[in-house]
PDB file of N, CA and C in Angstrom:
ATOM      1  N   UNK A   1       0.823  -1.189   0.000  1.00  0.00           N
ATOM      2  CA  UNK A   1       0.000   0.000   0.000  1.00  0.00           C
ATOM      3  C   UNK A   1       0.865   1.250   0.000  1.00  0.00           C
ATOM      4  N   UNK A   2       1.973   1.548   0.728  1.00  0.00           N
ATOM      5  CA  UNK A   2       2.537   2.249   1.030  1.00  0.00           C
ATOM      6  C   UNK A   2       4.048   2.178   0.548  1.00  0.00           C
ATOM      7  N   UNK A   3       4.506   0.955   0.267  1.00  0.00           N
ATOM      8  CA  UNK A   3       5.644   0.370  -0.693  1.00  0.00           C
ATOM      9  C   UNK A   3       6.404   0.577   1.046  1.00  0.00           C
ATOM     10  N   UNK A   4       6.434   0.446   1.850  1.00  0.00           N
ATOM     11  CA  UNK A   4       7.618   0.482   2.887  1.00  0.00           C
ATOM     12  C   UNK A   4       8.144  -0.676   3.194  1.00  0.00           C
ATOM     13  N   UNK A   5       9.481  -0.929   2.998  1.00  0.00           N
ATOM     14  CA  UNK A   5      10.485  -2.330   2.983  1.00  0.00           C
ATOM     15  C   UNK A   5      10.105  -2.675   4.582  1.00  0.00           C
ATOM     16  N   UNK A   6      11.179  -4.080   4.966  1.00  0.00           N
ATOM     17  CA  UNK A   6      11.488  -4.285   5.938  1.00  0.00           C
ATOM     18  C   UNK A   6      12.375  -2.956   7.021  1.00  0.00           C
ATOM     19  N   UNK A   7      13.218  -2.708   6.458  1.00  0.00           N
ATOM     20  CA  UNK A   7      14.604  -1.681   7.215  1.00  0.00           C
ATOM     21  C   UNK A   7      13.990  -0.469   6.796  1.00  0.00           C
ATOM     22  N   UNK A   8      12.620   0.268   6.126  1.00  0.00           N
ATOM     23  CA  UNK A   8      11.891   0.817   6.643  1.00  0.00           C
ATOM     24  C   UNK A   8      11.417   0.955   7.948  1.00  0.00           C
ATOM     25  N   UNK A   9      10.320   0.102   8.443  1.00  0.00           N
ATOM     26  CA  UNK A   9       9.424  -0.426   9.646  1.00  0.00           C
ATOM     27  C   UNK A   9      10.518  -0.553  10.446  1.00  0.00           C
ATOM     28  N   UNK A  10      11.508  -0.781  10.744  1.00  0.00           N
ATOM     29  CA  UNK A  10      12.590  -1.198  10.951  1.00  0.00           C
ATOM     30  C   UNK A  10      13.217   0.265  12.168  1.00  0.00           C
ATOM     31  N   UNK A  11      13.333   0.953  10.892  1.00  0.00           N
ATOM     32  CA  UNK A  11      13.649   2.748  11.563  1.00  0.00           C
ATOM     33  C   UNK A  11      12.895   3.615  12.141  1.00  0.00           C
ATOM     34  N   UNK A  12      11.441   2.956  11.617  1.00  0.00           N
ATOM     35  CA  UNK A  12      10.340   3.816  12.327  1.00  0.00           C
ATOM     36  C   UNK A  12      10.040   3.476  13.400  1.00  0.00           C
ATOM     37  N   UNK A  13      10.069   1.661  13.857  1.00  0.00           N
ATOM     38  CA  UNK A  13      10.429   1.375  15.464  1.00  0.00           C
ATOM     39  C   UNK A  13      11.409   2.009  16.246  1.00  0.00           C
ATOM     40  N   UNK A  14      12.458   1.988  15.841  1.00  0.00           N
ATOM     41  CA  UNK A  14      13.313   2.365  16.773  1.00  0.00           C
ATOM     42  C   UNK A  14      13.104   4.168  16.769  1.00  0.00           C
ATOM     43  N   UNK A  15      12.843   4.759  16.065  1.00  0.00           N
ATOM     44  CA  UNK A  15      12.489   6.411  15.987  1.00  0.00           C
ATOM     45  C   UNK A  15      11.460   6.393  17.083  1.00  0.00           C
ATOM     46  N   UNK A  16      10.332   5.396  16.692  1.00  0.00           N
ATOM     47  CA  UNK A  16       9.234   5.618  17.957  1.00  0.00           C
ATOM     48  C   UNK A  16       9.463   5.083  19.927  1.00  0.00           C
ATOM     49  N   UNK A  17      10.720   4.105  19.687  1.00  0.00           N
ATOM     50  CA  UNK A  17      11.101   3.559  20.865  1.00  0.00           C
ATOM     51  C   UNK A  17      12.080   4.698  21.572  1.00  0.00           C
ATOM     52  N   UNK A  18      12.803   6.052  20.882  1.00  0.00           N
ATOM     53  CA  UNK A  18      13.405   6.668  21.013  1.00  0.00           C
ATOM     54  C   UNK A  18      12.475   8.008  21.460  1.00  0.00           C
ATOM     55  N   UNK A  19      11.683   7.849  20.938  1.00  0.00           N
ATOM     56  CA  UNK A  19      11.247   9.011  21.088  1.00  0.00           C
ATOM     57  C   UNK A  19       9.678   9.339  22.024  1.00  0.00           C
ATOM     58  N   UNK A  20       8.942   8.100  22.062  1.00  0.00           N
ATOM     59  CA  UNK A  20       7.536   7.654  22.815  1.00  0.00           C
ATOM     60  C   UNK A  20       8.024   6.858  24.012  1.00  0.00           C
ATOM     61  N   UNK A  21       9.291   6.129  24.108  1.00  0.00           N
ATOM     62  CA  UNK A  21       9.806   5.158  25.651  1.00  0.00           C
ATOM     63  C   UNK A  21       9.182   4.028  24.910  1.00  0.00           C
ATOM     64  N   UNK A  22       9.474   3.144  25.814  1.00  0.00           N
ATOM     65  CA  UNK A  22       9.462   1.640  25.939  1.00  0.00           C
ATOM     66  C   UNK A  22       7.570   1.346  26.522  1.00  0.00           C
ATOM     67  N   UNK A  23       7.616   2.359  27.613  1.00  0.00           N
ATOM     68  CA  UNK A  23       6.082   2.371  28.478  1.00  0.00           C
ATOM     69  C   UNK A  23       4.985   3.042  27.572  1.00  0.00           C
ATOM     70  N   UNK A  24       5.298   3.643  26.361  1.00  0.00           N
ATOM     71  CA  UNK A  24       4.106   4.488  25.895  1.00  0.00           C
ATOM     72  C   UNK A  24       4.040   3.962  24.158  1.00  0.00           C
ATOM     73  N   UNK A  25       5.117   3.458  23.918  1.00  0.00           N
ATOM     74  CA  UNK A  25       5.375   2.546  22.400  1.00  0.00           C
ATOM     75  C   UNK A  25       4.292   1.609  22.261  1.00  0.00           C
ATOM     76  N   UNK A  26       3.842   1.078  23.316  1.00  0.00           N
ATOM     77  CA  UNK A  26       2.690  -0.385  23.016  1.00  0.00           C
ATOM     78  C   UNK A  26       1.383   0.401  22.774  1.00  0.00           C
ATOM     79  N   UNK A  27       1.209   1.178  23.888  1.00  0.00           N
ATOM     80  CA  UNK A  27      -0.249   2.001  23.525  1.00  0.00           C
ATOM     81  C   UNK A  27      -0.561   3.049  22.105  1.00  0.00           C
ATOM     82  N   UNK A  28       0.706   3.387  21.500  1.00  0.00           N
ATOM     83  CA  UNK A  28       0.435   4.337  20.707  1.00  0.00           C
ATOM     84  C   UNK A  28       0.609   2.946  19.319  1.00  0.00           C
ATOM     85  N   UNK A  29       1.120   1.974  19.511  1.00  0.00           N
ATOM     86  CA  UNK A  29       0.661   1.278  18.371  1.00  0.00           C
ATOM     87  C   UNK A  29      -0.554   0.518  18.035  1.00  0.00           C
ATOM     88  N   UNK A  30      -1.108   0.179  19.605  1.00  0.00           N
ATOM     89  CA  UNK A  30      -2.738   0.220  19.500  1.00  0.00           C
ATOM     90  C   UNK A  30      -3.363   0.811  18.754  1.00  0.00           C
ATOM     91  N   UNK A  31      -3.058   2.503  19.137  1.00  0.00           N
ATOM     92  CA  UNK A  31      -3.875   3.764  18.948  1.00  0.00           C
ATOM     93  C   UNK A  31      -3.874   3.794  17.743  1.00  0.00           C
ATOM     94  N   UNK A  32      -2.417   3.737  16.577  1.00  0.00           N
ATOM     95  CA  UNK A  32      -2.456   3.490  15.361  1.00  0.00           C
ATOM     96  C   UNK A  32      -2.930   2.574  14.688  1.00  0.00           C
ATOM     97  N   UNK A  33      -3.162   0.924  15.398  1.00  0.00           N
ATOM     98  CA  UNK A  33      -3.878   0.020  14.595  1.00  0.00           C
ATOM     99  C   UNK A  33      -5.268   0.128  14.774  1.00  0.00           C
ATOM    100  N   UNK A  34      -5.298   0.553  15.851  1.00  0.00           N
ATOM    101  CA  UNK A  34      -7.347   1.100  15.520  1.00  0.00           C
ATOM    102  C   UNK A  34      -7.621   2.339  14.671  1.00  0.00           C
ATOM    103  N   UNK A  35      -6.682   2.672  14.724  1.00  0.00           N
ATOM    104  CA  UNK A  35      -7.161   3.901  13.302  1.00  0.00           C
ATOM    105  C   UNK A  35      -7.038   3.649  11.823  1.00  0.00           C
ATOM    106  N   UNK A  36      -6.396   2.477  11.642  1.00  0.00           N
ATOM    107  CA  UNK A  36      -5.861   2.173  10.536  1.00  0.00           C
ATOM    108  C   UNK A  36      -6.681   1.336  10.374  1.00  0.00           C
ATOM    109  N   UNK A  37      -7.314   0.725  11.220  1.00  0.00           N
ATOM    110  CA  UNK A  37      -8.918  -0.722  11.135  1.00  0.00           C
ATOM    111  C   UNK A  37      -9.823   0.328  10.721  1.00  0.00           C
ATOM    112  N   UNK A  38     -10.134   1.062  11.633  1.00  0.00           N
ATOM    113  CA  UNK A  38     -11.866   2.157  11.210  1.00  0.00           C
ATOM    114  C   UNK A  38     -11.143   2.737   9.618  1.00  0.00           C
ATOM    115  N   UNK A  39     -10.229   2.997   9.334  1.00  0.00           N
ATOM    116  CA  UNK A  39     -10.105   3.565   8.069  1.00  0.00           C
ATOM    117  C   UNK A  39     -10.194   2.787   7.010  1.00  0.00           C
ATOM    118  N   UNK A  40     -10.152   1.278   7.295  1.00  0.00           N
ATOM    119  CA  UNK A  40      -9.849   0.220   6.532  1.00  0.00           C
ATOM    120  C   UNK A  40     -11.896  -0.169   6.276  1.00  0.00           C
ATOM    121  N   UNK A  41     -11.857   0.011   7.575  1.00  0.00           N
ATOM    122  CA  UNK A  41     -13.538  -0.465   7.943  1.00  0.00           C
ATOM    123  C   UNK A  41     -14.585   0.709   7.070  1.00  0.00           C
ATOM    124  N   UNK A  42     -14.383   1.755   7.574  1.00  0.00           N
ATOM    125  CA  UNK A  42     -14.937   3.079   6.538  1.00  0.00           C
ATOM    126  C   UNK A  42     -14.620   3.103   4.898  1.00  0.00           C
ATOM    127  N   UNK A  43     -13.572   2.660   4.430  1.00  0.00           N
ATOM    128  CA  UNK A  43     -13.193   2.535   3.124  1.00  0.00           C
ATOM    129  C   UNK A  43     -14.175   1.377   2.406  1.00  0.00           C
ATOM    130  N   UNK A  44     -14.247  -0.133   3.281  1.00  0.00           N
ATOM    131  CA  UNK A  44     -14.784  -1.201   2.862  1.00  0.00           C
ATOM    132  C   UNK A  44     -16.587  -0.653   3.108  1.00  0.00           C
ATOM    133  N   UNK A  45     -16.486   0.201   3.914  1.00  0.00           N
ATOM    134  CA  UNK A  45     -18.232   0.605   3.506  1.00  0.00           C
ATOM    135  C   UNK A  45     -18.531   1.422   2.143  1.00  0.00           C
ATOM    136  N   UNK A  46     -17.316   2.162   1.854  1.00  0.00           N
ATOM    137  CA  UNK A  46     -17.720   3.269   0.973  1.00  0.00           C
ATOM    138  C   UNK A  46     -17.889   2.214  -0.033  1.00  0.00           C
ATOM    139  N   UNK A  47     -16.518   1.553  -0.308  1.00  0.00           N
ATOM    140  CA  UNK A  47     -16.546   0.203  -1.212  1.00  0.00           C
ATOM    141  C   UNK A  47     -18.206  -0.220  -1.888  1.00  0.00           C
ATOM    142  N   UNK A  48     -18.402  -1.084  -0.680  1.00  0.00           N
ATOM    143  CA  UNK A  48     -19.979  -1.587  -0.855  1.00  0.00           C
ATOM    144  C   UNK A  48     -20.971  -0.646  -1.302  1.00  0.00           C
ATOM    145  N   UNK A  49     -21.428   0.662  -0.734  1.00  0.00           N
ATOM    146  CA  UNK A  49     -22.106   1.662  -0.726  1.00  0.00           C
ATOM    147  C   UNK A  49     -21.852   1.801  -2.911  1.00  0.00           C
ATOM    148  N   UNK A  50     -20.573   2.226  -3.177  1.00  0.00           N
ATOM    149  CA  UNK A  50     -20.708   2.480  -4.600  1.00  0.00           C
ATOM    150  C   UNK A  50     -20.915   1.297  -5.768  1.00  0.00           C
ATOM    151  N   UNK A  51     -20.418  -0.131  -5.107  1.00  0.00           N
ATOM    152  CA  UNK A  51     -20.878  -1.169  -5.928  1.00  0.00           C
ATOM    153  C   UNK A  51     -22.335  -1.175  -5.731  1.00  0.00           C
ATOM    154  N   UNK A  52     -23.125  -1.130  -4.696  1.00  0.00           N
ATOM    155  CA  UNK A  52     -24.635  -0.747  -4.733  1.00  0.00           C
ATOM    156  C   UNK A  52     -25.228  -0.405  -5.789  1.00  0.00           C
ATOM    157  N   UNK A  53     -24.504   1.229  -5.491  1.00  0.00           N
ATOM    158  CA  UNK A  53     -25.221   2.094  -6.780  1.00  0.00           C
ATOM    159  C   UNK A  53     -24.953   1.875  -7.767  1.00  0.00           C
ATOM    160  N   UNK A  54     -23.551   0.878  -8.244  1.00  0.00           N
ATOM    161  CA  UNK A  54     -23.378   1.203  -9.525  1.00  0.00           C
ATOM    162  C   UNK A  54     -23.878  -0.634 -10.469  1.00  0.00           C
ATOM    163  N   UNK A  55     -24.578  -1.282  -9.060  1.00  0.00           N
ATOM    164  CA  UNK A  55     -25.533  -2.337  -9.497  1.00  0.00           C
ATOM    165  C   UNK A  55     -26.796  -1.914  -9.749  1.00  0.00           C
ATOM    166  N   UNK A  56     -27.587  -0.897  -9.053  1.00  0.00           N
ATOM    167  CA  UNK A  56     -28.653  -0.088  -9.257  1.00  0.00           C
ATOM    168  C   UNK A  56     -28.918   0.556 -10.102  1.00  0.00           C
ATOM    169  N   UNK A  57     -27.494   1.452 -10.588  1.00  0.00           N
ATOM    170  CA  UNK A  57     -27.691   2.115 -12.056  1.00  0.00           C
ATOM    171  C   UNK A  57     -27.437   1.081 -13.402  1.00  0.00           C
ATOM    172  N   UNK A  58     -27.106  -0.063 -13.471  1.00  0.00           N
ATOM    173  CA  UNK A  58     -26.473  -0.949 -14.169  1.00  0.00           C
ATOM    174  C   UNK A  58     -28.102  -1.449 -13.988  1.00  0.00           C
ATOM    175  N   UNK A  59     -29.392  -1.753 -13.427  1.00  0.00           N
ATOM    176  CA  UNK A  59     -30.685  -2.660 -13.752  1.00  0.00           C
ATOM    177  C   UNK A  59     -31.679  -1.497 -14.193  1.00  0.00           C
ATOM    178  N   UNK A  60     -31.171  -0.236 -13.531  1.00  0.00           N
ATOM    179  CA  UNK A  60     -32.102   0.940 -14.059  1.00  0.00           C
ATOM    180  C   UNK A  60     -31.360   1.081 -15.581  1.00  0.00           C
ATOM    181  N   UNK A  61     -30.218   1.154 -16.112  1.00  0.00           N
ATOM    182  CA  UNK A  61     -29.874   0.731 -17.478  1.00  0.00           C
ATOM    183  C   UNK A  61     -30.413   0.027 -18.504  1.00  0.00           C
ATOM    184  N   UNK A  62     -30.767  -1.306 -17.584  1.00  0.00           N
ATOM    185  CA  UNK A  62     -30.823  -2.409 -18.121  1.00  0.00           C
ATOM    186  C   UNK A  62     -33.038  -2.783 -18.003  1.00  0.00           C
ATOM    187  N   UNK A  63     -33.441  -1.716 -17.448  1.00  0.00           N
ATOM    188  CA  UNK A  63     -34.443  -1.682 -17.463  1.00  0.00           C
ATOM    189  C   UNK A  63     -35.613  -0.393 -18.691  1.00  0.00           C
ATOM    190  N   UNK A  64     -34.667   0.368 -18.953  1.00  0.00           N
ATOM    191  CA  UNK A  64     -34.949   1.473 -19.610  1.00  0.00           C
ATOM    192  C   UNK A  64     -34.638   0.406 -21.574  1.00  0.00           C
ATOM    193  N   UNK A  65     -33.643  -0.214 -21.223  1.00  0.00           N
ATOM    194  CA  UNK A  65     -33.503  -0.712 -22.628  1.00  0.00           C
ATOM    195  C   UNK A  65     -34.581  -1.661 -22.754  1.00  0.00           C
ATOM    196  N   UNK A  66     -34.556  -2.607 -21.762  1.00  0.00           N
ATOM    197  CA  UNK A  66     -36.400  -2.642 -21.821  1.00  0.00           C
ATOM    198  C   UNK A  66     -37.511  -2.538 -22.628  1.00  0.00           C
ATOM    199  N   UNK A  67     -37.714  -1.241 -21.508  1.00  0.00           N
ATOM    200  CA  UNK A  67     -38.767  -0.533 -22.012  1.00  0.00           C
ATOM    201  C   UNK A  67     -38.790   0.061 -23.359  1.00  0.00           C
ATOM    202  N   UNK A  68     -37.120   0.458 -23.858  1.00  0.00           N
ATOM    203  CA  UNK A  68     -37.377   0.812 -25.524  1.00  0.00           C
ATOM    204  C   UNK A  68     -37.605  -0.338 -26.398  1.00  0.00           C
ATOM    205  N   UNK A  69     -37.471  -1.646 -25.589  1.00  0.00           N
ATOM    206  CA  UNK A  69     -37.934  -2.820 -27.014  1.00  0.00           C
ATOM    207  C   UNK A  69     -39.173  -3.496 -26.051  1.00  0.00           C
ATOM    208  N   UNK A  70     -40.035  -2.692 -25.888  1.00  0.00           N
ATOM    209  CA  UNK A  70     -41.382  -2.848 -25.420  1.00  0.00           C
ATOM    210  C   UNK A  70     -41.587  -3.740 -24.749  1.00  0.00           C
ATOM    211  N   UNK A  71     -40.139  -4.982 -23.773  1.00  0.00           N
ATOM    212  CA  UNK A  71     -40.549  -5.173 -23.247  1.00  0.00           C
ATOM    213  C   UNK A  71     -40.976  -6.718 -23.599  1.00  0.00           C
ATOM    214  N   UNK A  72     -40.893  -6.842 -24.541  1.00  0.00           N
ATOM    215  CA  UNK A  72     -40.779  -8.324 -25.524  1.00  0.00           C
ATOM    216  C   UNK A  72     -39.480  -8.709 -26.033  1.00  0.00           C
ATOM    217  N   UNK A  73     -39.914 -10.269 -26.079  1.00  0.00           N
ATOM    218  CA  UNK A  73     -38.418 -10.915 -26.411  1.00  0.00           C
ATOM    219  C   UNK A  73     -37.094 -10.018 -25.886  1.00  0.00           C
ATOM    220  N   UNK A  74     -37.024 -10.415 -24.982  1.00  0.00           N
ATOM    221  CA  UNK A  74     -35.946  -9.644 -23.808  1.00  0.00           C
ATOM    222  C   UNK A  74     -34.866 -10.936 -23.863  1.00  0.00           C
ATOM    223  N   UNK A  75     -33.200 -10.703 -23.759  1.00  0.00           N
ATOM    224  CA  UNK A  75     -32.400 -11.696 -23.529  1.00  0.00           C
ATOM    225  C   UNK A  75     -32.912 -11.951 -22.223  1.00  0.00           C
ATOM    226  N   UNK A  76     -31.879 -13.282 -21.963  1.00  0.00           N
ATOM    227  CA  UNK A  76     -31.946 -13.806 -20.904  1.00  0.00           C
ATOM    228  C   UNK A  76     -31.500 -12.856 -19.356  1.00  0.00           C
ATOM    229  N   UNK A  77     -30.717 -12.182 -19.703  1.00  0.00           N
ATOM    230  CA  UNK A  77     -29.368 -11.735 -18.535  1.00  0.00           C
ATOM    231  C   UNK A  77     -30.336 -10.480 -18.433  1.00  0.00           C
ATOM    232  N   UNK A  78     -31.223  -9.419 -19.539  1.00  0.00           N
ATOM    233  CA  UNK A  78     -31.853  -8.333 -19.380  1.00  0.00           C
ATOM    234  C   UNK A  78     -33.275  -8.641 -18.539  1.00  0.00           C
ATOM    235  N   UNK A  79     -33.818  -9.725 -19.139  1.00  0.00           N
ATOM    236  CA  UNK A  79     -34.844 -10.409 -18.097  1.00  0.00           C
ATOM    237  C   UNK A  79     -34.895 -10.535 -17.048  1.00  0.00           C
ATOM    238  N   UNK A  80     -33.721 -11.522 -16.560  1.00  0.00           N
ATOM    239  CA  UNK A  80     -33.599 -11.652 -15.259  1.00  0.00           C
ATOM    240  C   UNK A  80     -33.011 -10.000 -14.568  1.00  0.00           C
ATOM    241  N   UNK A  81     -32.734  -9.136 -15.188  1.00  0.00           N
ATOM    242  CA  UNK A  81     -32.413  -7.704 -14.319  1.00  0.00           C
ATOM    243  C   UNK A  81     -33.781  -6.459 -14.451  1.00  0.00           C
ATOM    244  N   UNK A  82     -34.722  -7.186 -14.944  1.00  0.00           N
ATOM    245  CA  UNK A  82     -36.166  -6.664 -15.136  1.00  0.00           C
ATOM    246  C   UNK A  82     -36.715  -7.233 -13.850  1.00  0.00           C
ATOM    247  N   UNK A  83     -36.727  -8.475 -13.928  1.00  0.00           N
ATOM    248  CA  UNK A  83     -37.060  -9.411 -12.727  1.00  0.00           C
ATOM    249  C   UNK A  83     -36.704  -8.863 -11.153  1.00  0.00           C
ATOM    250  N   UNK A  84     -35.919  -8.537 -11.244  1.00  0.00           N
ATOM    251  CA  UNK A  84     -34.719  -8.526 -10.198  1.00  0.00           C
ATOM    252  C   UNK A  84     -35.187  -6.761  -9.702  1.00  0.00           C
ATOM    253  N   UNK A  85     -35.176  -5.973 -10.518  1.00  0.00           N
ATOM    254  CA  UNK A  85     -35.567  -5.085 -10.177  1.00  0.00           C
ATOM    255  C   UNK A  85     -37.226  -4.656  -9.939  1.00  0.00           C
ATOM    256  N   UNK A  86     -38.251  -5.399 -10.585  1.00  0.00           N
ATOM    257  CA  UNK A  86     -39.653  -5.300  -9.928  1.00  0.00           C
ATOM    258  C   UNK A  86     -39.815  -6.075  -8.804  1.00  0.00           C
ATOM    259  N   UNK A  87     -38.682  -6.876  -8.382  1.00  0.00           N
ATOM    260  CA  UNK A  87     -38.969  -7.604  -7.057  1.00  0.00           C
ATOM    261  C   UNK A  87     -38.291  -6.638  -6.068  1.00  0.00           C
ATOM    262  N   UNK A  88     -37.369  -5.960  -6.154  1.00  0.00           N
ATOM    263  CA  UNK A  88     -36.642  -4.628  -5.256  1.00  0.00           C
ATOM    264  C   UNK A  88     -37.968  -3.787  -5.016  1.00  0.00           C
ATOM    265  N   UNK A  89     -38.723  -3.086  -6.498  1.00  0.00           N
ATOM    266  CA  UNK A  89     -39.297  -2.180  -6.356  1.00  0.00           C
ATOM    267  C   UNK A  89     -40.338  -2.249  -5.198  1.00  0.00           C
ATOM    268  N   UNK A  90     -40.959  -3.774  -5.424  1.00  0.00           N
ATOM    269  CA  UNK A  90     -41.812  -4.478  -4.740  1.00  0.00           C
ATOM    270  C   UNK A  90     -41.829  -4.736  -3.031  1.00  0.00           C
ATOM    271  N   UNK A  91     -40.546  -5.126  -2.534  1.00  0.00           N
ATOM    272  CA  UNK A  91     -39.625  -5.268  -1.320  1.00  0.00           C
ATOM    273  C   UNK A  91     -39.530  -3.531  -0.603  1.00  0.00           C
ATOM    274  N   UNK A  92     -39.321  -2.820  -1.885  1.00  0.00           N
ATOM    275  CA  UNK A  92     -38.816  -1.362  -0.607  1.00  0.00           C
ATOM    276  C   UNK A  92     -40.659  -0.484  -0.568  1.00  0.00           C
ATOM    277  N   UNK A  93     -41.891  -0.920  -1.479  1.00  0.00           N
ATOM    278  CA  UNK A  93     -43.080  -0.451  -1.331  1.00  0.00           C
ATOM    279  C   UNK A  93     -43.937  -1.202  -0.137  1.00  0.00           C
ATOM    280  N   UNK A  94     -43.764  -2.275  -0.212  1.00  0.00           N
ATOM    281  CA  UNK A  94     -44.070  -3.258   1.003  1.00  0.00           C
ATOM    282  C   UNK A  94     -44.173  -2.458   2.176  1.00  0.00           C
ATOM    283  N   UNK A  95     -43.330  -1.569   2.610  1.00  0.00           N
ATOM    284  CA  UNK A  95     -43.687  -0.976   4.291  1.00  0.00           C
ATOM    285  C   UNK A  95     -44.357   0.159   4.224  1.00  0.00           C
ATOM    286  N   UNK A  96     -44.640   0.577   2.845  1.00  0.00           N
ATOM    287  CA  UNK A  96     -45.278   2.018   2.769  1.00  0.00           C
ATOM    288  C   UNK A  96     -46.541   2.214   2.251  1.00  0.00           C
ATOM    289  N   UNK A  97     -46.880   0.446   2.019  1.00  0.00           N
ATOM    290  CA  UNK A  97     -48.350   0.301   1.721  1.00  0.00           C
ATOM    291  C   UNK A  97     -49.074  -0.142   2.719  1.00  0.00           C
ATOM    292  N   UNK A  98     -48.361  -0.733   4.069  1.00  0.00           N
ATOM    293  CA  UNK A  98     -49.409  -0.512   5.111  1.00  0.00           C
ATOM    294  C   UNK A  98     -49.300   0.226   6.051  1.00  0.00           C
ATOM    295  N   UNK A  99     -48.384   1.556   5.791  1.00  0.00           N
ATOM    296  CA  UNK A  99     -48.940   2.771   6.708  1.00  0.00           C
ATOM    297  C   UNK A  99     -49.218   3.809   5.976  1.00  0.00           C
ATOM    298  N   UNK A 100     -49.491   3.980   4.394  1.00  0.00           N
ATOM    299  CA  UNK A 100     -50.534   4.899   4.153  1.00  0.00           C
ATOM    300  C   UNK A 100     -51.930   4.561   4.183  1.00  0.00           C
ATOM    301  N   UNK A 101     -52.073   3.144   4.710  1.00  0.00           N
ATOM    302  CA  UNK A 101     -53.837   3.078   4.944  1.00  0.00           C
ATOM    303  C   UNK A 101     -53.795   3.956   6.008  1.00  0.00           C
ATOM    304  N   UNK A 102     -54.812   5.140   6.121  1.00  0.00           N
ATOM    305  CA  UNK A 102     -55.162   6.038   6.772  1.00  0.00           C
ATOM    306  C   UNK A 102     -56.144   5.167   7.751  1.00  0.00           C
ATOM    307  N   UNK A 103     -56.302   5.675   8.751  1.00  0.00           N
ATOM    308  CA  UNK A 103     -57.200   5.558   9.752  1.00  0.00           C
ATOM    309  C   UNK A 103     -58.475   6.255   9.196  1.00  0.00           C
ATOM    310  N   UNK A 104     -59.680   5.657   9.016  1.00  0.00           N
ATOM    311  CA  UNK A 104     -60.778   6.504   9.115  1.00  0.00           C
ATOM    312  C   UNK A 104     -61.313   7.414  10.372  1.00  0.00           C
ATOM    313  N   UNK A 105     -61.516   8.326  10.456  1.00  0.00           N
ATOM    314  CA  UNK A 105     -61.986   9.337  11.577  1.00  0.00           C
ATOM    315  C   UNK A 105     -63.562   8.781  12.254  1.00  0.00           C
ATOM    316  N   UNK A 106     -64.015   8.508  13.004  1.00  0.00           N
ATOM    317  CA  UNK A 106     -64.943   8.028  13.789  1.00  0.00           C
ATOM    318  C   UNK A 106     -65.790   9.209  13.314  1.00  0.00           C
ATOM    319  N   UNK A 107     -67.340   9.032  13.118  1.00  0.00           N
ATOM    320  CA  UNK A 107     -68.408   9.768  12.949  1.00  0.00           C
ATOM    321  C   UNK A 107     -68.191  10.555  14.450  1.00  0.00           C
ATOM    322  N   UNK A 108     -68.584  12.060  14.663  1.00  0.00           N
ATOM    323  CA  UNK A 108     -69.177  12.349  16.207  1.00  0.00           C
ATOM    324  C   UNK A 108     -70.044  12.131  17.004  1.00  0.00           C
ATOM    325  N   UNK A 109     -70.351  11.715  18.343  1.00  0.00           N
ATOM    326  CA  UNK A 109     -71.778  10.792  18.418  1.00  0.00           C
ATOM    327  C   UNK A 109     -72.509  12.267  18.690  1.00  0.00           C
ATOM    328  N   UNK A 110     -73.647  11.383  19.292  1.00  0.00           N
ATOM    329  CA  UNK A 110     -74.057  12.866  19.835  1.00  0.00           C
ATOM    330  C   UNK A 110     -74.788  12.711  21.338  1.00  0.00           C
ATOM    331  N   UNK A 111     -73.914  11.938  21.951  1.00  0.00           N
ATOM    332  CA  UNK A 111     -73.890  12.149  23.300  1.00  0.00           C
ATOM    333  C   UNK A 111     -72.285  12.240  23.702  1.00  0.00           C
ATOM    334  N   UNK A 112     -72.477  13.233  24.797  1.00  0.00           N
ATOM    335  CA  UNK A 112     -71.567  13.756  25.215  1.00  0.00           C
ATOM    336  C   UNK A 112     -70.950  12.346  26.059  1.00  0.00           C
ATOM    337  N   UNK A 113     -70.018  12.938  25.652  1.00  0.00           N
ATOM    338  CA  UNK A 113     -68.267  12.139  26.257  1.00  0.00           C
ATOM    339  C   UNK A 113     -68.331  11.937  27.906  1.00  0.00           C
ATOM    340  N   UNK A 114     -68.360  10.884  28.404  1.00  0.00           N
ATOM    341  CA  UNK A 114     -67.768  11.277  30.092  1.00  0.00           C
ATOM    342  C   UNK A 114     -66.931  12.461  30.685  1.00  0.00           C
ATOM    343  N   UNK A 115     -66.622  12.867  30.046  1.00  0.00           N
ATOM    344  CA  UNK A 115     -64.557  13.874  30.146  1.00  0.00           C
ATOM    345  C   UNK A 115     -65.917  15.223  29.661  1.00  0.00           C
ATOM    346  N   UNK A 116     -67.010  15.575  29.406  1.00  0.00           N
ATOM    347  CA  UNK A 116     -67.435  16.775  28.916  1.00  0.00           C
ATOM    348  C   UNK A 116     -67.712  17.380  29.932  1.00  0.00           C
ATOM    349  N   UNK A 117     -67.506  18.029  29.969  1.00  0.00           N
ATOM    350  CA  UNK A 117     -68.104  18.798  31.486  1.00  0.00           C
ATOM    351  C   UNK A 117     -68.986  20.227  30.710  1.00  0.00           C
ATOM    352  N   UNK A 118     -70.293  20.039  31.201  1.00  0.00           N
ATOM    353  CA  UNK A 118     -70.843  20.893  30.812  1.00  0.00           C
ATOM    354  C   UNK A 118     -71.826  22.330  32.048  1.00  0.00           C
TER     355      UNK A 118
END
């Protein structure tokens, strides 16, 4: 990643044993390998995050060509990414079709409420 040899790593120990002690050298290489994990860990999200989109824009592609050949006699590989994407569309509408059923509002009666104080 960084191209640094052996007798690199080598000089940068002893620079840090010289200069951090013997008592504070173990903790600060902790400190550096957990920063170097979350950066590793944050990178492998961004990773995933853009193969996402760029599988998402690759069936929305592959869905628009589609629709310009109406949708008939479709290859195999465009089919199955037609497929693939009305079952997504299907999966992320699923939670938003049973909480826009509205509640109907109760008629008003017309006797007063216990709680009325008149």
């Amino acid at each position: 990643m960084f191209d640094i040899g052996f007798w690199e790593l080598v000089l940068i120990a002893v620079i840090g044993l010289v200069v951090l002690g013997p008592e504070r050298l173990p903790v600060a290489i902790r400190n550096v390998s957990r920063w170097v994990g979350a950066a590793k860990r944050m990178a492998g999200s961004v990773r995933d995050e853009l193969e996402q989109e760029l599988k998402i824009k690759e069936l929305q592609d592959n869905l628009r060509k589609a629709e310009q050949a109406g949708m008939k006699d479709l290859d195999p590989e465009l089919q199955q990414s037609v497929d693939t994407l009305r079952q997504h569309a299907a999966d992320v509408q699923r939670p938003y079709a049973s909480s826009t059923e509205t509640p109907r509002p109760e008629a008003p009666s017309s006797e007063p409420s216990p709680t009325d104080k008149r």
